[in-house]
C-alpha atoms as a PDB file:
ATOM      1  CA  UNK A   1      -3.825  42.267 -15.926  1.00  0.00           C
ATOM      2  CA  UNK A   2      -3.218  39.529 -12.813  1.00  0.00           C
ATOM      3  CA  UNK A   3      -5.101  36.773 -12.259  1.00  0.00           C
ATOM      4  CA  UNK A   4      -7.223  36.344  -9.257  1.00  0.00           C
ATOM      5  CA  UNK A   5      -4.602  33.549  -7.438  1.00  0.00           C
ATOM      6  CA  UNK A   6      -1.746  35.821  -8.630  1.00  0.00           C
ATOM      7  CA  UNK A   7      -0.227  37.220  -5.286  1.00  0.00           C
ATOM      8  CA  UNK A   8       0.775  41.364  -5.775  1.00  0.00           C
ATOM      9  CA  UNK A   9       2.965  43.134  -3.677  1.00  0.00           C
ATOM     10  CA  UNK A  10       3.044  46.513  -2.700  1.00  0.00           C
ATOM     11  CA  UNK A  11       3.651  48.536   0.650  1.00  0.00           C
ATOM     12  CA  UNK A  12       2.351  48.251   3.904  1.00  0.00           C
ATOM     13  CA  UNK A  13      -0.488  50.104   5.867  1.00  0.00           C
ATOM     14  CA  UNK A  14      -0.855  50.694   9.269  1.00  0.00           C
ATOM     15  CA  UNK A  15      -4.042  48.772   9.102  1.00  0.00           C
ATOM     16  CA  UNK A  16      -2.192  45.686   8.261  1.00  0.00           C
ATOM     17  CA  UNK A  17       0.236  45.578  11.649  1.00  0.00           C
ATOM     18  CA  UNK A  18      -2.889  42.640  12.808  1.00  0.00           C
ATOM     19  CA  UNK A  19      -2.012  40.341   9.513  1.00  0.00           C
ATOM     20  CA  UNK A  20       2.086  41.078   9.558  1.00  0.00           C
ATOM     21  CA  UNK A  21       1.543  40.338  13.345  1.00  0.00           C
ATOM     22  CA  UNK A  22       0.127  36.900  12.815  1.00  0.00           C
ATOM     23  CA  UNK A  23       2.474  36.159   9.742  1.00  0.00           C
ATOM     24  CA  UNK A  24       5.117  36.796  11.869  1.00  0.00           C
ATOM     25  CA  UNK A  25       4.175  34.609  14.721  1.00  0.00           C
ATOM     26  CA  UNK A  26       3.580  31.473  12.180  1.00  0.00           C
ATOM     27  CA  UNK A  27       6.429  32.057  10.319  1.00  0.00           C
ATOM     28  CA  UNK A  28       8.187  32.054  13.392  1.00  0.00           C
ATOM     29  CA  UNK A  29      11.139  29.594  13.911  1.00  0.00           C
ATOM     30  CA  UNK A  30      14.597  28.993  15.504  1.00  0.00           C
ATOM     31  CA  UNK A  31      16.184  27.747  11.826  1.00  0.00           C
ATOM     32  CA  UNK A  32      15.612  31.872  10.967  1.00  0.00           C
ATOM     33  CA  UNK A  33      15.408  33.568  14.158  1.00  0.00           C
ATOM     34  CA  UNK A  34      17.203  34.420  17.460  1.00  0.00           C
ATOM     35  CA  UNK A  35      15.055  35.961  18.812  1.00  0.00           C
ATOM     36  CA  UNK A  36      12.020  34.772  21.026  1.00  0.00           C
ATOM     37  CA  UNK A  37       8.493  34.186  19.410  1.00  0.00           C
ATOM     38  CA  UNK A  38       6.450  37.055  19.163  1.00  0.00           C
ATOM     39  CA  UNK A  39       3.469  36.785  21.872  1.00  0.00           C
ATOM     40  CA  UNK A  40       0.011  36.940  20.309  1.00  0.00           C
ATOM     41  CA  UNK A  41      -0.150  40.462  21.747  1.00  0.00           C
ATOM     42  CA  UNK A  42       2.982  41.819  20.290  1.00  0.00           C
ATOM     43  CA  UNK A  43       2.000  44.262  17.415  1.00  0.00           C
ATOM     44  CA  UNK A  44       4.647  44.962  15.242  1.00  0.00           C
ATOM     45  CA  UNK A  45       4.720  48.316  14.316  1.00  0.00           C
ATOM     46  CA  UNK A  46       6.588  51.048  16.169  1.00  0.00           C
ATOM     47  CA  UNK A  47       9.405  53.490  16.465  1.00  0.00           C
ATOM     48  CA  UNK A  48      12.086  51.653  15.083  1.00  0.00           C
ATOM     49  CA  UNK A  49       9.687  49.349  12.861  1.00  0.00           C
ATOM     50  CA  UNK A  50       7.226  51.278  10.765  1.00  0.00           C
ATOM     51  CA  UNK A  51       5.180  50.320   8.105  1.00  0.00           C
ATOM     52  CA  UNK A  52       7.377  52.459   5.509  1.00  0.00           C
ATOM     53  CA  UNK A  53       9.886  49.549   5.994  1.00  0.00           C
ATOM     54  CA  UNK A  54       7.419  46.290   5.044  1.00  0.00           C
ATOM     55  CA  UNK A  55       6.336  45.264   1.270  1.00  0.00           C
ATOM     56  CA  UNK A  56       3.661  42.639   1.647  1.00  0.00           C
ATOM     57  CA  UNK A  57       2.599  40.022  -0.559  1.00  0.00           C
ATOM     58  CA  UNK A  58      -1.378  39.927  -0.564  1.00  0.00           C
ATOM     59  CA  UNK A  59      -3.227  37.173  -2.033  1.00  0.00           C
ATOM     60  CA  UNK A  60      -6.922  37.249  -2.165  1.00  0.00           C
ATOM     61  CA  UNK A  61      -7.114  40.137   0.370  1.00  0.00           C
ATOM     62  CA  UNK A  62      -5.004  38.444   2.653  1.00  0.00           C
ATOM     63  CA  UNK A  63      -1.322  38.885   3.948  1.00  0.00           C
ATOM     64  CA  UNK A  64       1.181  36.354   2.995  1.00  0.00           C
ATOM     65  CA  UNK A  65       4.390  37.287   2.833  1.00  0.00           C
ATOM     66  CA  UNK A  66       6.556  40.435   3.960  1.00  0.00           C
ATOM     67  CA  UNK A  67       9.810  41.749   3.602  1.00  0.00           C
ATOM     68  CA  UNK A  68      11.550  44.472   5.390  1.00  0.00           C
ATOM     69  CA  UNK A  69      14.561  47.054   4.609  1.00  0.00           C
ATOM     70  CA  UNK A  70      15.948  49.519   5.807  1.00  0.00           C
ATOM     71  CA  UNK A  71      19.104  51.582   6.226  1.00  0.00           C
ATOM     72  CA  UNK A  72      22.180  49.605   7.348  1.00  0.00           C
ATOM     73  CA  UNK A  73      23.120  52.189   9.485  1.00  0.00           C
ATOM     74  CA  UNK A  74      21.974  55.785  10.944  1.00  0.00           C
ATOM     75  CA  UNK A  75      25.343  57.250   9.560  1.00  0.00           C
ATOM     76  CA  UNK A  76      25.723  59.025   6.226  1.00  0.00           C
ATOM     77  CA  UNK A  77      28.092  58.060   5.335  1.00  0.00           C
ATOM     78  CA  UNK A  78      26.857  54.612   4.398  1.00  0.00           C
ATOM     79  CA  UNK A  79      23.196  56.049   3.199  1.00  0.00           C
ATOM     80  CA  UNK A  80      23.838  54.173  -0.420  1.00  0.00           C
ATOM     81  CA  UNK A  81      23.507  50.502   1.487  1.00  0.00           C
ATOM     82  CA  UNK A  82      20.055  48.992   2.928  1.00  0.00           C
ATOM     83  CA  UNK A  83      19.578  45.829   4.881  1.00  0.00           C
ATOM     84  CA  UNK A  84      16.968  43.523   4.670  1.00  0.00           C
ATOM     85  CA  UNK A  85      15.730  42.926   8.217  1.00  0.00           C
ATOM     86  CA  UNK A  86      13.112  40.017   7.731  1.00  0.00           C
ATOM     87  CA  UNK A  87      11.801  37.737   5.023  1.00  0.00           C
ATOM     88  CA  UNK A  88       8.717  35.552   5.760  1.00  0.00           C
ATOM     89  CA  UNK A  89       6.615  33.542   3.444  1.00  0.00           C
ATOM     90  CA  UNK A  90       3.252  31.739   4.662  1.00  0.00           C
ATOM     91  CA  UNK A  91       3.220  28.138   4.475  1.00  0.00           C
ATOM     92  CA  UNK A  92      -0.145  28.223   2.229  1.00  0.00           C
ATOM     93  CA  UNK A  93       1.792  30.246  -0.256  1.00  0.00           C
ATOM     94  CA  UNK A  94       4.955  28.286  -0.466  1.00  0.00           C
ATOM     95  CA  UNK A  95       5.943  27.087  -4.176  1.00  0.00           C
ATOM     96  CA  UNK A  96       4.959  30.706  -5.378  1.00  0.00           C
ATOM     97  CA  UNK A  97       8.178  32.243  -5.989  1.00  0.00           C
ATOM     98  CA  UNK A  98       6.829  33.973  -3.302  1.00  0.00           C
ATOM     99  CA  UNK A  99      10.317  34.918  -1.616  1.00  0.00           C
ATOM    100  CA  UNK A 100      12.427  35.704  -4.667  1.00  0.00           C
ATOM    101  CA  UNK A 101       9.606  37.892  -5.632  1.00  0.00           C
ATOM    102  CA  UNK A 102       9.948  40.028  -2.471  1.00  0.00           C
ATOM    103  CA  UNK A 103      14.018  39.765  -2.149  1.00  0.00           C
ATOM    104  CA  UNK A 104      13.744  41.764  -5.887  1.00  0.00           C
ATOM    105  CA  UNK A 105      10.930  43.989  -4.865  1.00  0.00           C
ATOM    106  CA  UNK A 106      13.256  44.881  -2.057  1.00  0.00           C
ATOM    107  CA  UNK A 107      15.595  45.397  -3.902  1.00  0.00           C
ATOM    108  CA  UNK A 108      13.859  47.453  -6.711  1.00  0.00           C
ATOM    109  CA  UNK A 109      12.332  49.424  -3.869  1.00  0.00           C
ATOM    110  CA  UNK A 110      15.888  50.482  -2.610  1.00  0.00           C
ATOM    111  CA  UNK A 111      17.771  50.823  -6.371  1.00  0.00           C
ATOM    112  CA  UNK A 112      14.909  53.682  -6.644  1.00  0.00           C
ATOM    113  CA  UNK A 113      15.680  55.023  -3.335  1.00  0.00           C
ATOM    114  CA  UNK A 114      19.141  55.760  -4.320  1.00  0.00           C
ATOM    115  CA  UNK A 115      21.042  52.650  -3.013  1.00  0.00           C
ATOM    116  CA  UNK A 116      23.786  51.001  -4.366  1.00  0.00           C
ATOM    117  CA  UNK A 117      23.866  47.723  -2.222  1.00  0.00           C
ATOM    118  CA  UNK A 118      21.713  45.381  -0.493  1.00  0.00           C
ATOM    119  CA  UNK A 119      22.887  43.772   2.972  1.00  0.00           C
ATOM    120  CA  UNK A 120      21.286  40.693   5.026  1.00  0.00           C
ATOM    121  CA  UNK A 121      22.281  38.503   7.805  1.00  0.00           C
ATOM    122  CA  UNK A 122      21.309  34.983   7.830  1.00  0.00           C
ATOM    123  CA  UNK A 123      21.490  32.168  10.362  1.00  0.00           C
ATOM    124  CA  UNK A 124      24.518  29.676   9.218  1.00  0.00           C
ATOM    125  CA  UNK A 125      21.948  26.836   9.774  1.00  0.00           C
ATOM    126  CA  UNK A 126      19.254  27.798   7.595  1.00  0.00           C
ATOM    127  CA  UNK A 127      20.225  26.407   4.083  1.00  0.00           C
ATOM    128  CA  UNK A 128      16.930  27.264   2.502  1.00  0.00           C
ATOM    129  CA  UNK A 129      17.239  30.932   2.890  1.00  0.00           C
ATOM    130  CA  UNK A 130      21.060  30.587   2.286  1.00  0.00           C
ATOM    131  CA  UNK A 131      19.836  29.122  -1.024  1.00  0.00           C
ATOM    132  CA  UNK A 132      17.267  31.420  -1.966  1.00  0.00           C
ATOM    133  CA  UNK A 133      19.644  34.399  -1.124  1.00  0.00           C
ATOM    134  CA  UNK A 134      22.416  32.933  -3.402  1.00  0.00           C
ATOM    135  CA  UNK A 135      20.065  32.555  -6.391  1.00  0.00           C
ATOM    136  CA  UNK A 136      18.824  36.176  -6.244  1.00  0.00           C
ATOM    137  CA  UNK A 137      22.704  37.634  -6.718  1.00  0.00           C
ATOM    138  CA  UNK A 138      23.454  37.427  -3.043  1.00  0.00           C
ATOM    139  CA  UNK A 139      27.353  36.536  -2.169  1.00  0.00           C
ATOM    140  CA  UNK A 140      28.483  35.597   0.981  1.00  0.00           C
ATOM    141  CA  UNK A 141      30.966  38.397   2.368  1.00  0.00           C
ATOM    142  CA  UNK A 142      31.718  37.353   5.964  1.00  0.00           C
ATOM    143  CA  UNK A 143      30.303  34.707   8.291  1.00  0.00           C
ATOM    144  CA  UNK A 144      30.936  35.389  12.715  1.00  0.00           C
ATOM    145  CA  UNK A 145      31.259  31.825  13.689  1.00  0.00           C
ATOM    146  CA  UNK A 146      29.223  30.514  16.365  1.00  0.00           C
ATOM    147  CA  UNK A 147      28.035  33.653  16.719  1.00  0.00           C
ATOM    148  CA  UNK A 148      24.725  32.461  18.558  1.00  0.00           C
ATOM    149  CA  UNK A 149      23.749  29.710  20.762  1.00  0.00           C
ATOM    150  CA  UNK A 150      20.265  28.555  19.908  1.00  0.00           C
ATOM    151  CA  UNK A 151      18.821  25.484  21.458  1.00  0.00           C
ATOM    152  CA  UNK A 152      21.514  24.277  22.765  1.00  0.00           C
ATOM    153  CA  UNK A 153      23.883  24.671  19.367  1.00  0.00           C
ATOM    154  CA  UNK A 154      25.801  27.241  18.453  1.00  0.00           C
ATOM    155  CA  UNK A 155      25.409  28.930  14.694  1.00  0.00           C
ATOM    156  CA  UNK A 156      27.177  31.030  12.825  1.00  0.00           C
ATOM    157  CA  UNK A 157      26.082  34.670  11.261  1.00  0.00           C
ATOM    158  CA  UNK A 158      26.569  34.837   7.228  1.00  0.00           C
ATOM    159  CA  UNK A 159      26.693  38.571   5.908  1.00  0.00           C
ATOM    160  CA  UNK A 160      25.716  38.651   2.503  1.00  0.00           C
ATOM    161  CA  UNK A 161      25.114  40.876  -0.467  1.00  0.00           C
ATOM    162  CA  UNK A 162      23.974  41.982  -3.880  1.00  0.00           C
ATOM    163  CA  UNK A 163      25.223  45.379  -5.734  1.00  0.00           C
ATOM    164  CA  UNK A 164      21.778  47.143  -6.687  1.00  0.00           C
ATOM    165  CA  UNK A 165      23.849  48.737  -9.395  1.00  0.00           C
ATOM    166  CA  UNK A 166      25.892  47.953 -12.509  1.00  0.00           C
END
């Protein structure tokens, strides 16, 4: 039984590409992304994005948080490792354990799948992520220095990862 202020998470629907669309524009910022923001008539569904990819966390019927994974790669050979691709929490559902709860639904969601490892890239700059990342098993495995220049500074790309099995 969950109470009526506790947020669930499960997959996305087609249907919800107008909510994940305005998430992602509000959660939208240069400390986590490189790049642009979204325009308010950029969907966010298609070919290479579909909704097989997102979990969502709904609270009270409404969209506030997503995560996406998907394979690291197209090859085979590498079929056992997924990637997160996007983490974004709403501001009026910050505090929640909101994030940690999607990181290990993403995980869970790719153990089941078959996967061995979980993969993410994270801007140098962005400790809070970093953070959040590090306290859900995550190790830092390479960083690209100054891999990006954003607003005038340049920031470096941290690889990460967690083994999804013992």
């Amino acid at each position: 039984m969950t109470r009526e202020d506790d947020p669930i998470i499960r997959p996305a629907r087609p249907e919800d590409e107008h909510a994940l669309a305005a998430l992602n524009r509000a959660a939208w910022s240069p400390l986590s992304e490189v790049s642009p923001r979204p325009s308010a008539e950029e969907g966010v569904f298609d070919e290479r994005h579909t909704p097989d990819q997102y979990l969502l966390a709904v609270l009270d019927g409404r969209v506030v948080g997503y995560v996406r994974q998907v394979p690291a790669t197209p090859l085979e050979c590498n079929r056992h490792v997924r990637q997160i691709q996007g983490l974004a929490v709403d501001d009026s559902a910050r505090g929640r354990g909101l994030g940690r709860r999607l990181v290990e639904a993403a995980c869970a969601a790719a153990r089941a799948g078959g996967a061995r490892r979980m993969t993410l890239r994270v801007l140098g700059w962005n400790a809070p992520a970093r953070r959040l990342y590090e306290s859900c098993g995550f190790a830092v495995e390479g960083v690209l220095t100054e891999e990006f220049l954003i607003d005038g500074r340049y920031v470096d790309d941290v690889w990460m990862a967690r083994r999804l099995v013992d």
